[in-house]
N, C-alpha and C. Protein backbone atom coordinates (compact mmCIF):
# COMPACT_ATOMS: atom_id res chain seq x y z
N UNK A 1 9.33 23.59 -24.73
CA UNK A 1 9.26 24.69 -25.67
C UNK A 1 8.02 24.52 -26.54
N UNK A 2 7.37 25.44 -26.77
CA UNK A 2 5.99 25.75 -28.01
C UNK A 2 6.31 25.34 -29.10
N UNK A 3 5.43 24.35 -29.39
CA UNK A 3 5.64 24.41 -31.49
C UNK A 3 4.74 25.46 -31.90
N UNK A 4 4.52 26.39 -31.18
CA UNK A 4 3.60 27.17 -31.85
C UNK A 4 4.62 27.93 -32.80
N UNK A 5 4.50 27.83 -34.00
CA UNK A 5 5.69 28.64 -34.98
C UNK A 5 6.38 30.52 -35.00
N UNK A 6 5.27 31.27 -33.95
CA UNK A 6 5.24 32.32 -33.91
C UNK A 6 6.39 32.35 -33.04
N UNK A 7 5.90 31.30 -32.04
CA UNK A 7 6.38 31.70 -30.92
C UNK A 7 8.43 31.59 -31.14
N UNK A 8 8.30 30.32 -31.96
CA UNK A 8 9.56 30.23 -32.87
C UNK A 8 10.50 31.15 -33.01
N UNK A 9 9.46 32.13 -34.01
CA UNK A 9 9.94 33.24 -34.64
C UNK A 9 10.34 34.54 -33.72
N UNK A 10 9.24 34.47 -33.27
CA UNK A 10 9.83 35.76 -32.34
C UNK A 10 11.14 35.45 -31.24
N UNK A 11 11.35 34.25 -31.06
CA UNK A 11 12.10 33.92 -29.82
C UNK A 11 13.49 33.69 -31.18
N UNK A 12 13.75 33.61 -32.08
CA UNK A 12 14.54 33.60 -33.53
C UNK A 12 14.96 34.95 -33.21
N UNK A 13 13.75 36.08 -33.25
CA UNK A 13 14.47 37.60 -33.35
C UNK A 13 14.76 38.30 -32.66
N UNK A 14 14.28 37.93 -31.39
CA UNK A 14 15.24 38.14 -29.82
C UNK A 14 16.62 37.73 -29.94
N UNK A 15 17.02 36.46 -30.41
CA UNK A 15 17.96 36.02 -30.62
C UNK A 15 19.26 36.79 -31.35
N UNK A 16 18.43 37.02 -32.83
CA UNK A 16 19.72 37.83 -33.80
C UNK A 16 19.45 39.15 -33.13
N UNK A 17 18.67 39.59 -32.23
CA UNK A 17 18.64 40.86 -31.92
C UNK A 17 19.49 41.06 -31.02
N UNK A 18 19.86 40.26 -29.84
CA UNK A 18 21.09 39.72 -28.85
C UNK A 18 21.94 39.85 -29.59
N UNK A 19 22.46 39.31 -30.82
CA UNK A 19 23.98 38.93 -31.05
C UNK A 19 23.91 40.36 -32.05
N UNK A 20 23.85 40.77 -32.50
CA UNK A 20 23.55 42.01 -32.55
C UNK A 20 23.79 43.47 -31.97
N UNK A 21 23.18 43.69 -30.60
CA UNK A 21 23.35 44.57 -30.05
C UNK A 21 24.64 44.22 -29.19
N UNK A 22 25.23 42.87 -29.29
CA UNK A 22 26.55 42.64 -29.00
C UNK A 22 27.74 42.63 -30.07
N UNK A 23 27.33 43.07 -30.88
CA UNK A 23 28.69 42.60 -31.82
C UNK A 23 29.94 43.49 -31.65
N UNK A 24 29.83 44.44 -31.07
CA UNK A 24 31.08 45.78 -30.36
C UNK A 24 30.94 45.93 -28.92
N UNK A 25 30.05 45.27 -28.12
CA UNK A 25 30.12 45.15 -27.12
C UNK A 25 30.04 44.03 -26.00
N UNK A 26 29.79 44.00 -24.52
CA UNK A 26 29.36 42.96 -23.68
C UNK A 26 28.25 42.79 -23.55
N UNK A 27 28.06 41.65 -23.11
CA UNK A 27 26.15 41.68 -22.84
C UNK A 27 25.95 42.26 -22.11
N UNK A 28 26.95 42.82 -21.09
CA UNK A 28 26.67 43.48 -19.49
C UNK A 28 26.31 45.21 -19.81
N UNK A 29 26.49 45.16 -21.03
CA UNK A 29 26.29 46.80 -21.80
C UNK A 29 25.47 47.08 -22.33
N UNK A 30 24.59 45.68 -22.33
CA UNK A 30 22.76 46.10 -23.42
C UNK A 30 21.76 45.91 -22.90
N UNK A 31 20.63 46.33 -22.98
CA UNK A 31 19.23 46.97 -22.34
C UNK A 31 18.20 45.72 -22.91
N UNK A 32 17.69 45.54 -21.90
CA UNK A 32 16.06 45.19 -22.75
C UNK A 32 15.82 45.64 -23.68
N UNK A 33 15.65 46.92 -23.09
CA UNK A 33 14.85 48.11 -24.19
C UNK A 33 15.92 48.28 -26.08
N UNK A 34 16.79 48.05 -25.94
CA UNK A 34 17.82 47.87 -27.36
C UNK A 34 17.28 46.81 -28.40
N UNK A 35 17.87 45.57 -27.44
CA UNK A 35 16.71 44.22 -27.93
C UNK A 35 15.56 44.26 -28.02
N UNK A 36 14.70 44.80 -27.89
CA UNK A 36 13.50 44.17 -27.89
C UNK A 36 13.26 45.48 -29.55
N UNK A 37 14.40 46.71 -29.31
CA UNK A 37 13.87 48.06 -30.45
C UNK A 37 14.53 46.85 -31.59
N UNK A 38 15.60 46.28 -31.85
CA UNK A 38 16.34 45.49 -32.74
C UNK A 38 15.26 44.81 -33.29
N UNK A 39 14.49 43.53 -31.92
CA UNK A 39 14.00 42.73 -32.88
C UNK A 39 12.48 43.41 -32.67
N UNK A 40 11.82 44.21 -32.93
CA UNK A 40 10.79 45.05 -33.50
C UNK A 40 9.90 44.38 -32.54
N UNK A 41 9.81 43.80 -31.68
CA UNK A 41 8.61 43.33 -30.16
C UNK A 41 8.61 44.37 -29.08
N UNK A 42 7.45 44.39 -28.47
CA UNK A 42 7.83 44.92 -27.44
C UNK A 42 8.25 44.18 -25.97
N UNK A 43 8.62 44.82 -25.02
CA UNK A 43 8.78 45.10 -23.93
C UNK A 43 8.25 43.36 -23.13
N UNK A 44 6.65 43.38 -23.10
CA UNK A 44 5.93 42.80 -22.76
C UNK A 44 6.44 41.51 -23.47
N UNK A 45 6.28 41.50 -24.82
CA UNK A 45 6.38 40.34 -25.30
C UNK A 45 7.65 39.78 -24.82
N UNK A 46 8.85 40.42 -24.70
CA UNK A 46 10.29 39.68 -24.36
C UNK A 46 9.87 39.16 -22.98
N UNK A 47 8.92 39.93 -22.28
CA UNK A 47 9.08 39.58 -20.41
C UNK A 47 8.04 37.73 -20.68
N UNK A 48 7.48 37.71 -22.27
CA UNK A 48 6.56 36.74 -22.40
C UNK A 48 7.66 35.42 -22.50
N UNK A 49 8.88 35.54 -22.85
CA UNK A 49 9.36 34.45 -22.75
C UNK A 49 10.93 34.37 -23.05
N UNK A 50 11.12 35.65 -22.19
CA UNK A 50 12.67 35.48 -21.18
C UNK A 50 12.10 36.29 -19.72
N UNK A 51 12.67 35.64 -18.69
CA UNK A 51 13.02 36.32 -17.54
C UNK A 51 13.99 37.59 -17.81
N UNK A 52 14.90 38.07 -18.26
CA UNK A 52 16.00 38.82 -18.01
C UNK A 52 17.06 38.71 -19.41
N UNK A 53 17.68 39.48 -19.82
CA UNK A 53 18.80 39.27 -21.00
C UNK A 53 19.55 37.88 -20.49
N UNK A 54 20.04 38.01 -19.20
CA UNK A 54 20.65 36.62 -19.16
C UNK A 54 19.89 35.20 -19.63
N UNK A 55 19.18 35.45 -19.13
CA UNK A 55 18.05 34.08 -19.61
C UNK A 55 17.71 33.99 -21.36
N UNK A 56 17.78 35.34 -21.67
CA UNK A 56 17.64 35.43 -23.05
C UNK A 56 18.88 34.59 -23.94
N UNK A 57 20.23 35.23 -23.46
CA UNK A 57 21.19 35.00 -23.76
C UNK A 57 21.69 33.12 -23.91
N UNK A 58 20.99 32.71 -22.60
CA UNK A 58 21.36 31.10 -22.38
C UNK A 58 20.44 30.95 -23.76
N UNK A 59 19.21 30.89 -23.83
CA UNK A 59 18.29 30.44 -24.66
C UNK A 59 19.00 30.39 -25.76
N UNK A 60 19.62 31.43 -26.56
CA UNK A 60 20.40 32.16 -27.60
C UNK A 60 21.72 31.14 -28.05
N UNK A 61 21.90 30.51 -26.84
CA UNK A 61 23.34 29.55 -26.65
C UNK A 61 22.69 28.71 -27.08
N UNK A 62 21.48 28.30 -26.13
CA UNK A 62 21.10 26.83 -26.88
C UNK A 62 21.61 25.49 -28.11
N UNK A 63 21.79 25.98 -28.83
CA UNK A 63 22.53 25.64 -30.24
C UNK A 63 23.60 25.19 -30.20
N UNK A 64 24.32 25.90 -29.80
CA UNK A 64 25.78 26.33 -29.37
C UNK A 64 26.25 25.27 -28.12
N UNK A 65 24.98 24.78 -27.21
CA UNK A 65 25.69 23.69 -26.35
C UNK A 65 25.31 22.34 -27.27
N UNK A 66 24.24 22.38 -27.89
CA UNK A 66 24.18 21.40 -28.75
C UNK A 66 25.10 21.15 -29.69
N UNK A 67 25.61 21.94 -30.53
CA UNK A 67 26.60 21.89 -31.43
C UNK A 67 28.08 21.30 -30.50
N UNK A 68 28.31 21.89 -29.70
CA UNK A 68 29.58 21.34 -28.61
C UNK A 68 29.18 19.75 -28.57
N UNK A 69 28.22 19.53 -28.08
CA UNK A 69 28.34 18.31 -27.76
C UNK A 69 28.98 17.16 -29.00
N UNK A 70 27.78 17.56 -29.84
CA UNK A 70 28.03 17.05 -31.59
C UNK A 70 29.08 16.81 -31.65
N UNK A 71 29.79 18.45 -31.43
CA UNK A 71 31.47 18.70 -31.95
C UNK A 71 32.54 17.54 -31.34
N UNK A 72 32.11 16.88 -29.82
CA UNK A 72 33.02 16.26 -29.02
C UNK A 72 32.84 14.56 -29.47
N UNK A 73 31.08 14.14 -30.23
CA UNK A 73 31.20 13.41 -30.70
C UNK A 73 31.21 12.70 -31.84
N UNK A 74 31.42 13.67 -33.18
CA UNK A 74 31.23 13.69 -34.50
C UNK A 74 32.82 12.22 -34.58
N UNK A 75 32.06 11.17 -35.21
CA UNK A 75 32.80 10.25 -35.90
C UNK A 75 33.58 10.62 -37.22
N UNK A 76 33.32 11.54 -37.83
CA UNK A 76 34.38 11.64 -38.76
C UNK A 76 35.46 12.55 -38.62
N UNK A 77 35.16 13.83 -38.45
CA UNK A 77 36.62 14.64 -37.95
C UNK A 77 36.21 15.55 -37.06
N UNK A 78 36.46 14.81 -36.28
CA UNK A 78 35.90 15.69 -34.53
C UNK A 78 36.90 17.48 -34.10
N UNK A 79 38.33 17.18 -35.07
CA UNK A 79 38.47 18.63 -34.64
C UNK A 79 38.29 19.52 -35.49
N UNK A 80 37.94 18.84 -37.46
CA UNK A 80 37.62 20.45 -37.72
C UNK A 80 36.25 20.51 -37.54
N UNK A 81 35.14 19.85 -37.14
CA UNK A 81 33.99 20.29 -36.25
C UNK A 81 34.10 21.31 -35.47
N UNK A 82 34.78 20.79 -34.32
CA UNK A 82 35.54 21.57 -33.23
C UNK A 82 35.83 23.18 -33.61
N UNK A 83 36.68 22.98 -35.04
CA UNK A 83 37.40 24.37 -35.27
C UNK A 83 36.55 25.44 -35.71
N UNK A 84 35.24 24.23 -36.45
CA UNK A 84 34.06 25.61 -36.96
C UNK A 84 33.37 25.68 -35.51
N UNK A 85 33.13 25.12 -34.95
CA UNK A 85 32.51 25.48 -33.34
C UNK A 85 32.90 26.78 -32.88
N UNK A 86 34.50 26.55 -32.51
CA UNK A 86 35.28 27.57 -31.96
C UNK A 86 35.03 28.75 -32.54
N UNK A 87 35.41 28.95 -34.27
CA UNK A 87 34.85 29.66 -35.02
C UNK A 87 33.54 30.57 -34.74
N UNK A 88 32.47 29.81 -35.02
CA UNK A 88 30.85 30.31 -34.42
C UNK A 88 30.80 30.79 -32.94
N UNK A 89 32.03 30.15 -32.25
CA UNK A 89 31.38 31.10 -30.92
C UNK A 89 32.64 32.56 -30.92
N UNK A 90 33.78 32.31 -31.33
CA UNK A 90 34.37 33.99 -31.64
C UNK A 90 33.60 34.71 -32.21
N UNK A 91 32.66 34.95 -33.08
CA UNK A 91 31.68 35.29 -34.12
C UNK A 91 30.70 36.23 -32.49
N UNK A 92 30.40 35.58 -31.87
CA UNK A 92 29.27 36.02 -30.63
C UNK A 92 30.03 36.22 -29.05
N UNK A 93 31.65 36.45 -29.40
CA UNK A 93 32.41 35.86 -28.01
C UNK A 93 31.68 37.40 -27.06
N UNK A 94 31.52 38.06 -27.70
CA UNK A 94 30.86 39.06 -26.49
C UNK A 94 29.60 38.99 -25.86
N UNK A 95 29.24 37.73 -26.47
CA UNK A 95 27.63 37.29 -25.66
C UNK A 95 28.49 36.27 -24.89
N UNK A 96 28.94 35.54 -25.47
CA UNK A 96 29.23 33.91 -24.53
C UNK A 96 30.18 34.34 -23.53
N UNK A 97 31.33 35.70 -23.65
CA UNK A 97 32.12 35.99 -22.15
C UNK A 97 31.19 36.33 -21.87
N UNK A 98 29.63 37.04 -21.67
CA UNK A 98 29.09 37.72 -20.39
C UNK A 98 28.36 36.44 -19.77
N UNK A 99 28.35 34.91 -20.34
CA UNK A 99 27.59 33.35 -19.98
C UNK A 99 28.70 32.93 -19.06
N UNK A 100 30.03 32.69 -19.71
CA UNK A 100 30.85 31.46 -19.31
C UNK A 100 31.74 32.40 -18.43
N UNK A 101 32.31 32.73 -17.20
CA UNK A 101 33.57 33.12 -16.66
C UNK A 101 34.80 32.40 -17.02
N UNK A 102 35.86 32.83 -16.68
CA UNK A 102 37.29 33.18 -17.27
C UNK A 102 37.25 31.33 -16.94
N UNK A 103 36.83 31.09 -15.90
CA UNK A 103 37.46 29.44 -15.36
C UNK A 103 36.10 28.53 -15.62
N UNK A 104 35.47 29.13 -16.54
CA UNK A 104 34.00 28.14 -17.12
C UNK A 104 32.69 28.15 -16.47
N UNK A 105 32.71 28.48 -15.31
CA UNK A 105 31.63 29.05 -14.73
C UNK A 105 30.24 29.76 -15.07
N UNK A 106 29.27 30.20 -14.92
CA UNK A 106 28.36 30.81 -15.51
C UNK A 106 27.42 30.21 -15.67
N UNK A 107 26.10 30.66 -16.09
CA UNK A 107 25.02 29.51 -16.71
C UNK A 107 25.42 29.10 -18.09
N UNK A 108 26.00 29.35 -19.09
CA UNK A 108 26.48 28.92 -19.94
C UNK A 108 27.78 27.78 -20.09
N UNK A 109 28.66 28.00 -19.05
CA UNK A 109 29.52 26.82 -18.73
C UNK A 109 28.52 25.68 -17.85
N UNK A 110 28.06 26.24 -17.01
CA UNK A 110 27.01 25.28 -16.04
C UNK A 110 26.32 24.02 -16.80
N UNK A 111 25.68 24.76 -18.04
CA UNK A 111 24.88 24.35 -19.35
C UNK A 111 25.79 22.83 -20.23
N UNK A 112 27.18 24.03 -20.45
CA UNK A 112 27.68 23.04 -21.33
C UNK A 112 28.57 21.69 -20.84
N UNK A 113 28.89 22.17 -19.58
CA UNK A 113 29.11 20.95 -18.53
C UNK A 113 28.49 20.09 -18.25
N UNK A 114 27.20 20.66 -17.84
CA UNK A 114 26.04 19.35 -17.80
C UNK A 114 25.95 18.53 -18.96
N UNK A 115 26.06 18.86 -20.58
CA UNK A 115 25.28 18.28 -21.48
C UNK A 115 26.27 17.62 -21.61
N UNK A 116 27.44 18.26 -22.01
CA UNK A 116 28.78 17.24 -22.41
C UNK A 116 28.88 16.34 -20.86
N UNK A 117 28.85 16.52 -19.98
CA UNK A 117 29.14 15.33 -19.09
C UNK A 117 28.16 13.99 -19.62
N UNK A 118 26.58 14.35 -19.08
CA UNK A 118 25.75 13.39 -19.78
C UNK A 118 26.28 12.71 -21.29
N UNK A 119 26.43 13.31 -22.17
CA UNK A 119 26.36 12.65 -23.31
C UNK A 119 27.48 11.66 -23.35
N UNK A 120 29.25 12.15 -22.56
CA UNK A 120 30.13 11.48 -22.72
C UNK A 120 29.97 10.25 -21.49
N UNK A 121 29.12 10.15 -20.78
CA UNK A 121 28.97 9.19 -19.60
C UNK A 121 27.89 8.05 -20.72
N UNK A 122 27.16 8.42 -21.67
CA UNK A 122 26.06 7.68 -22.30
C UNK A 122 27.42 7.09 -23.20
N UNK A 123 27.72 7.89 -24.03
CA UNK A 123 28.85 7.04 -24.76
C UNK A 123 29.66 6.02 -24.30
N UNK A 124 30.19 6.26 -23.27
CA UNK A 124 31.30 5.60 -22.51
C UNK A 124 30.44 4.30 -22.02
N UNK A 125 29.01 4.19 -21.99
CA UNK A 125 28.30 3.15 -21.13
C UNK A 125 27.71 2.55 -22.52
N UNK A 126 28.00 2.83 -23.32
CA UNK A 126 27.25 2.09 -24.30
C UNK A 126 28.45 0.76 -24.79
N UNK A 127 29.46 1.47 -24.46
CA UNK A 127 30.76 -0.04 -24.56
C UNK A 127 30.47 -0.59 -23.70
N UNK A 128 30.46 -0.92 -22.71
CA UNK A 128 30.01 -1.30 -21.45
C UNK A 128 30.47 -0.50 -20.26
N UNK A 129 29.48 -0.38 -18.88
CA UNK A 129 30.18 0.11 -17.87
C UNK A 129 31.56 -0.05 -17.28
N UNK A 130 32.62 1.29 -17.41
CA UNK A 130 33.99 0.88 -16.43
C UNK A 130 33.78 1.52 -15.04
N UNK A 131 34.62 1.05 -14.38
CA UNK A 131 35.33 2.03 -13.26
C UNK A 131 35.63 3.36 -14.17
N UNK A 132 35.02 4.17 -13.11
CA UNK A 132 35.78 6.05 -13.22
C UNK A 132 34.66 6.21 -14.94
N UNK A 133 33.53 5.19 -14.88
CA UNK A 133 33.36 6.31 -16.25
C UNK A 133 32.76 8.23 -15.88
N UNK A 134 31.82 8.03 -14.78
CA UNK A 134 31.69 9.47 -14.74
C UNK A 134 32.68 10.41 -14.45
N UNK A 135 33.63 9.82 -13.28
CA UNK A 135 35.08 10.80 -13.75
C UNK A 135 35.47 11.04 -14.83
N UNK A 136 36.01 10.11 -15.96
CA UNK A 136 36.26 10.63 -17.27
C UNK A 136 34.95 11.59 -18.14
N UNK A 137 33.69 10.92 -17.56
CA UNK A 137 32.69 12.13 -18.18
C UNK A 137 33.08 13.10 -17.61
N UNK A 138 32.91 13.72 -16.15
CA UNK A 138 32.85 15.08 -15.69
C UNK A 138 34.38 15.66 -16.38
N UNK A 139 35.39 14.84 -16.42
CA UNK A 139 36.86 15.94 -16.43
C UNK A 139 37.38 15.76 -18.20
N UNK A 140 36.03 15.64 -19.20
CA UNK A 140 35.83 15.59 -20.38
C UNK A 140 35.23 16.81 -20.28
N UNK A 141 34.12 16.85 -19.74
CA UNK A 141 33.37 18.15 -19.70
C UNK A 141 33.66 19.53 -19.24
N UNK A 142 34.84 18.96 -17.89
CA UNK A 142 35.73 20.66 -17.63
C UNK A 142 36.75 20.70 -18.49
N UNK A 143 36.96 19.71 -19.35
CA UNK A 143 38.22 19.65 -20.20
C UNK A 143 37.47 21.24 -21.27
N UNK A 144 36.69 20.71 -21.84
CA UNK A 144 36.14 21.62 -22.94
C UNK A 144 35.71 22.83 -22.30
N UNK A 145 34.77 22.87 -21.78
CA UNK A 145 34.73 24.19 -20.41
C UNK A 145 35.11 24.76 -20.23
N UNK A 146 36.52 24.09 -19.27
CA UNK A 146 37.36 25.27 -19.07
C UNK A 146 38.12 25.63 -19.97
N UNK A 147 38.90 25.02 -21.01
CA UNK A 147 39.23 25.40 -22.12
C UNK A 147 38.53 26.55 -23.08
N UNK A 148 37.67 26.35 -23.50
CA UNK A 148 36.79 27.19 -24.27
C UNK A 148 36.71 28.65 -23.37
N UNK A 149 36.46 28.26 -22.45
CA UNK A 149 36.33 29.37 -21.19
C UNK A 149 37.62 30.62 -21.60
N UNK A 150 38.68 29.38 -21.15
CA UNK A 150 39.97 30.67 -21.01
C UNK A 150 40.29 31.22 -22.60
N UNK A 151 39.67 30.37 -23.35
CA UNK A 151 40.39 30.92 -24.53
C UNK A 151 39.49 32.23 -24.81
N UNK A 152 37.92 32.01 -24.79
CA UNK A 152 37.51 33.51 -24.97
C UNK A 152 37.52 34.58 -24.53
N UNK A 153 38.18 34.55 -22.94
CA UNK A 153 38.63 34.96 -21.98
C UNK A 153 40.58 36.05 -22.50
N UNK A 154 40.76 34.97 -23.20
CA UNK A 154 42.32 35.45 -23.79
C UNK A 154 43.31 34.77 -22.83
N UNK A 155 42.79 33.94 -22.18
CA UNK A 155 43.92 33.00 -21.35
C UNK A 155 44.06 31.86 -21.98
N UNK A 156 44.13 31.38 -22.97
CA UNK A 156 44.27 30.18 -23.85
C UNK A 156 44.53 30.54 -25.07
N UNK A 157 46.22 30.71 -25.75
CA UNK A 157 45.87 31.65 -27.02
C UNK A 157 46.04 30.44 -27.86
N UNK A 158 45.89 31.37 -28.92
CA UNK A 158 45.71 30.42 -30.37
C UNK A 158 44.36 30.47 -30.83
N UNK A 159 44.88 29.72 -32.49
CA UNK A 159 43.65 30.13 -33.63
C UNK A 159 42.42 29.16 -33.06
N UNK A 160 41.35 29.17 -33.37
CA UNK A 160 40.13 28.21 -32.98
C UNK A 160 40.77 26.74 -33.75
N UNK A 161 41.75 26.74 -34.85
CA UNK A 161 42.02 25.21 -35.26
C UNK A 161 43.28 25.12 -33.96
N UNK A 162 43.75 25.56 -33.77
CA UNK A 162 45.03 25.00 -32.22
C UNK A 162 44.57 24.62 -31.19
N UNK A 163 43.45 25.36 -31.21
CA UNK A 163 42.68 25.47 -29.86
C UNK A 163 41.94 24.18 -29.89
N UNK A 164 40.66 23.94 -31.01
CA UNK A 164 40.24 22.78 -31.28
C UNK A 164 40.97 21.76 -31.30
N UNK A 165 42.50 21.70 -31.78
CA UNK A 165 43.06 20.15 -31.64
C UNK A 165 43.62 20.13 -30.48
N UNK A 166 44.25 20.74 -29.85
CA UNK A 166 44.30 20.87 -28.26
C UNK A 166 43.50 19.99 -27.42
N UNK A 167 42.33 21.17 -27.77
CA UNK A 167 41.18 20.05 -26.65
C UNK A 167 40.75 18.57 -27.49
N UNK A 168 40.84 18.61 -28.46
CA UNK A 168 40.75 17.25 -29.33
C UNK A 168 41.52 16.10 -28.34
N UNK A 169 42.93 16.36 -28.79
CA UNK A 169 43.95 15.77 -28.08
C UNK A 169 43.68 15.55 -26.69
N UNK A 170 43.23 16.33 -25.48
CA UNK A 170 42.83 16.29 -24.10
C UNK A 170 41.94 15.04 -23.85
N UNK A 171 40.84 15.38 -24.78
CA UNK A 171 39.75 14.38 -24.96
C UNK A 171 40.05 12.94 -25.08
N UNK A 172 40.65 13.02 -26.02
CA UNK A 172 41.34 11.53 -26.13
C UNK A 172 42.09 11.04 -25.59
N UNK A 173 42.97 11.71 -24.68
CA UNK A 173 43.58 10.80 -23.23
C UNK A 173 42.51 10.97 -22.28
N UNK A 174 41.89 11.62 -21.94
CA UNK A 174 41.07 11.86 -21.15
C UNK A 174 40.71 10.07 -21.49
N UNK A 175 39.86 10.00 -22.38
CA UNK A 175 39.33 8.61 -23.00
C UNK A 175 40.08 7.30 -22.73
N UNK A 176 41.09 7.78 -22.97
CA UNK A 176 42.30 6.39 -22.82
C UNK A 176 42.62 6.64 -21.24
N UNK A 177 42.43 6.64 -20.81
CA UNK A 177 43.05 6.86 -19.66
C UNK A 177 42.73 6.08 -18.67
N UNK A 178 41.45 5.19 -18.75
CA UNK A 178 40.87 4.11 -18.14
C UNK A 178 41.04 2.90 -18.68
């Protein structure tokens, strides 16, 4: 990514311009041409650094897989982390259902699978190497995934704090479990 600061900025107002032209709708319902009138660029400039709304959209997540990860390893209270997580992504759930499918799928599940696997396989190896640590990484990572998945989906009910200690709880046998 550019430190050029412009480039920052403008890729900032693509961004709130996305969550935005989603806030009553799907992403599968908005135009280039909406986004790009929102965040006051043109045309050209969005094709300067997204491929497509989808690509826009992952970029837009960015944060959002970072923050997950955080959320899964914050030492002091990992589920109300969790619960403002959950929180921040109901806030945009009509961008992140058109990323993640009902069973976690998507470039946005793809995304947050990868990072949370890596990070919980680094953790787990920093005690020392076990047997099955990347199993417990990968089925840490569909733990949250698919979870998060069905709940924005409406197949996982409950408030973002039920939901968060839920998968809290998962996590941590998941953990013990070796």
């Amino acid at each position: 990514m550019s430190a050029d600061p412009r480039v920052a900025r403008t890729r900032a107002r693509l961004h709130e311009a996305l969550f935005e032209a989603c806030a009553d709708r799907p992403l599968g319902e908005v135009s280039v041409a909406e986004v790009t009138r929102l965040a006051r660029v043109s045309r050209g400039t969005f094709y300067l650094h997204y491929e497509d709304l989808s690509a826009l959209a992952v970029g837009a997540s960015a944060e959002l897989v970072r923050d997950a990860v955080d959320a899964l390893h914050a030492s002091d209270d990992p589920p109300a982390v969790l619960t403002g997580l959950l929180g921040s992504i109901s806030q945009h759930a009509n961008v992140y259902r058109g990323l993640i499918g009902p069973g976690g799928g998507g470039p946005l599940g793809e995304a947050l699978h990868g990072e949370l696997r890596d990070r919980a396989l680094v953790e787990r190896r920093k005690r020392a190497v076990q047997p099955g640590d990347e199993a417990i990484a990968s089925a840490v990572a569909a733990t949250f995934t698919g979870v998060v998945a069905g709940w924005l989906h409406g197949r996982v009910p409950g408030s973002a704090g039920e939901v968060a200690g839920r998968i809290w709880g998962m996590v941590v046998a998941l953990h013990r479990s070796l």
